[in-house]
Protein backbone atom coordinates (compact mmCIF):
# COMPACT_ATOMS: atom_id res chain seq x y z
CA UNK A 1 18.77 13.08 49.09
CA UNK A 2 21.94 13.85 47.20
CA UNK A 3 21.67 16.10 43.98
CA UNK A 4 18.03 17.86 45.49
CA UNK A 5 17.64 20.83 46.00
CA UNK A 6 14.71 21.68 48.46
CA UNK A 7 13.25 25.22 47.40
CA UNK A 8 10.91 27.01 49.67
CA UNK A 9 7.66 27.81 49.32
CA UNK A 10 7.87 31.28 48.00
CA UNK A 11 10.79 30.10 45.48
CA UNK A 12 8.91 27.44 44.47
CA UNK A 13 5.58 29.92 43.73
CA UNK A 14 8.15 32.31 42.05
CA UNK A 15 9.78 29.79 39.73
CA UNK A 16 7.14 27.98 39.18
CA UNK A 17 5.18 31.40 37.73
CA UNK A 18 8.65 31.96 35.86
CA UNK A 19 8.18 28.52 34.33
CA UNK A 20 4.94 29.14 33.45
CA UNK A 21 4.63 32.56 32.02
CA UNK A 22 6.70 32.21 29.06
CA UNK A 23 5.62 29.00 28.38
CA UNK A 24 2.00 30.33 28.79
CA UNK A 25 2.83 32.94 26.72
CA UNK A 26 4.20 30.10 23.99
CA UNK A 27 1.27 27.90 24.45
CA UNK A 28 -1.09 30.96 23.97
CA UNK A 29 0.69 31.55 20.72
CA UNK A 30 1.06 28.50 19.57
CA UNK A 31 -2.71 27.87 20.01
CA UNK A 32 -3.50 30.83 18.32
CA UNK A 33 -1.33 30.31 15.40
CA UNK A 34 -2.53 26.55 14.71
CA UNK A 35 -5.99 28.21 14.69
CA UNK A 36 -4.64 30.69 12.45
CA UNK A 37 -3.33 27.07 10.62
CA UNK A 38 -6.58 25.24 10.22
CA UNK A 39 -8.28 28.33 9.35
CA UNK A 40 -6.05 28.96 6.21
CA UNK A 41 -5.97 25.00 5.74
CA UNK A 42 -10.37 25.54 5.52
CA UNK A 43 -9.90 28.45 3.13
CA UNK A 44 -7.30 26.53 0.86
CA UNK A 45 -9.71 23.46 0.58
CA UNK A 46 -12.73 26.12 0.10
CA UNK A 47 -10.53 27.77 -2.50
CA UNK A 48 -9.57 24.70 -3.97
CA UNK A 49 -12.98 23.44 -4.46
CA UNK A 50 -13.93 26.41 -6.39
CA UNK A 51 -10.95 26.10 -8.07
CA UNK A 52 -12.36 22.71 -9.28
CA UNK A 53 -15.90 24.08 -10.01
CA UNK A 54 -14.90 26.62 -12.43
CA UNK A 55 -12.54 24.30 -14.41
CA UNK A 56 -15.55 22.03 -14.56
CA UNK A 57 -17.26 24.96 -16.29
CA UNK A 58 -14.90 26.00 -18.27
CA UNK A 59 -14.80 22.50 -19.58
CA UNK A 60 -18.36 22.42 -20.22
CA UNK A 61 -18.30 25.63 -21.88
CA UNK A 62 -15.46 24.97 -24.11
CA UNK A 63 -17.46 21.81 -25.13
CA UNK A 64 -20.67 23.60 -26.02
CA UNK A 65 -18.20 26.49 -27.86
CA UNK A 66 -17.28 23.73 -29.62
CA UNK A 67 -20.64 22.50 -30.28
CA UNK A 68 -21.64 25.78 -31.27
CA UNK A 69 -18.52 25.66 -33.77
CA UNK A 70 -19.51 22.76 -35.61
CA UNK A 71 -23.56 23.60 -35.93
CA UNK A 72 -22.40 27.30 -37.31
CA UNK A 73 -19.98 25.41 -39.77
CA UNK A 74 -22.97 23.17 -40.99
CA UNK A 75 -25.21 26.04 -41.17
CA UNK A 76 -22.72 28.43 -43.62
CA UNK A 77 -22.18 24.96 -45.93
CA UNK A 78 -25.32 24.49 -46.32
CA UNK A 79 -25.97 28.22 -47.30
CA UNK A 80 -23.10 27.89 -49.17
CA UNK A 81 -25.12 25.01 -50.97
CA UNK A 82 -28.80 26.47 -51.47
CA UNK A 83 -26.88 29.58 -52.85
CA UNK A 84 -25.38 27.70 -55.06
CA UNK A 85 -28.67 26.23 -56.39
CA UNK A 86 -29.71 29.83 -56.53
CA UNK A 87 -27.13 30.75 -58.97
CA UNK A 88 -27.46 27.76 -61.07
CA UNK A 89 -30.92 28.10 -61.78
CA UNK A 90 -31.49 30.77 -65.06
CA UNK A 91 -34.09 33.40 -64.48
């Protein structure tokens, strides 16, 4: 056929281990770094969920700070009331 070339067999075993020894070598890596890849990917989402778990808390705790904020507030006015009836009243 015109434009073949017909390779022996021992050229064909040589180039076709050329061939595929760097590209092995490439494929090897490239597996190992999109493991690499959905490892980090798993650790991000981990991360991120716990990410979202501690702003939940935060958010609850800022709510019962606030809580907590109010209740004192109500407490010292109405000390600040009954000692006022305290120093009304003549003894």
């Amino acid at each position: 056929m015109a434009g073949e070339v017909v390779l022996d067999e021992k050229t064909e075993r040589i180039v076709s281990e050329e061939e595929r020894g760097p590209l092995g070598d490439l494929e090897e890596r490239v597996g190992f770094l999109l493991k690499k890849y959905q490892g980090m990917k798993k650790e991000r989402d981990e991360l991120a969920a716990a990410l979202d778990g501690e702003r939940e808390k935060m958010s609850r705790l800022e709510k019962k700070m606030e809580i907590l904020s109010q209740d004192r507030e109500k407490v010292k006015a109405r000390i600040d009331q009954l000692l006022h009836r305290l120093k009304s009243v003549d003894i």
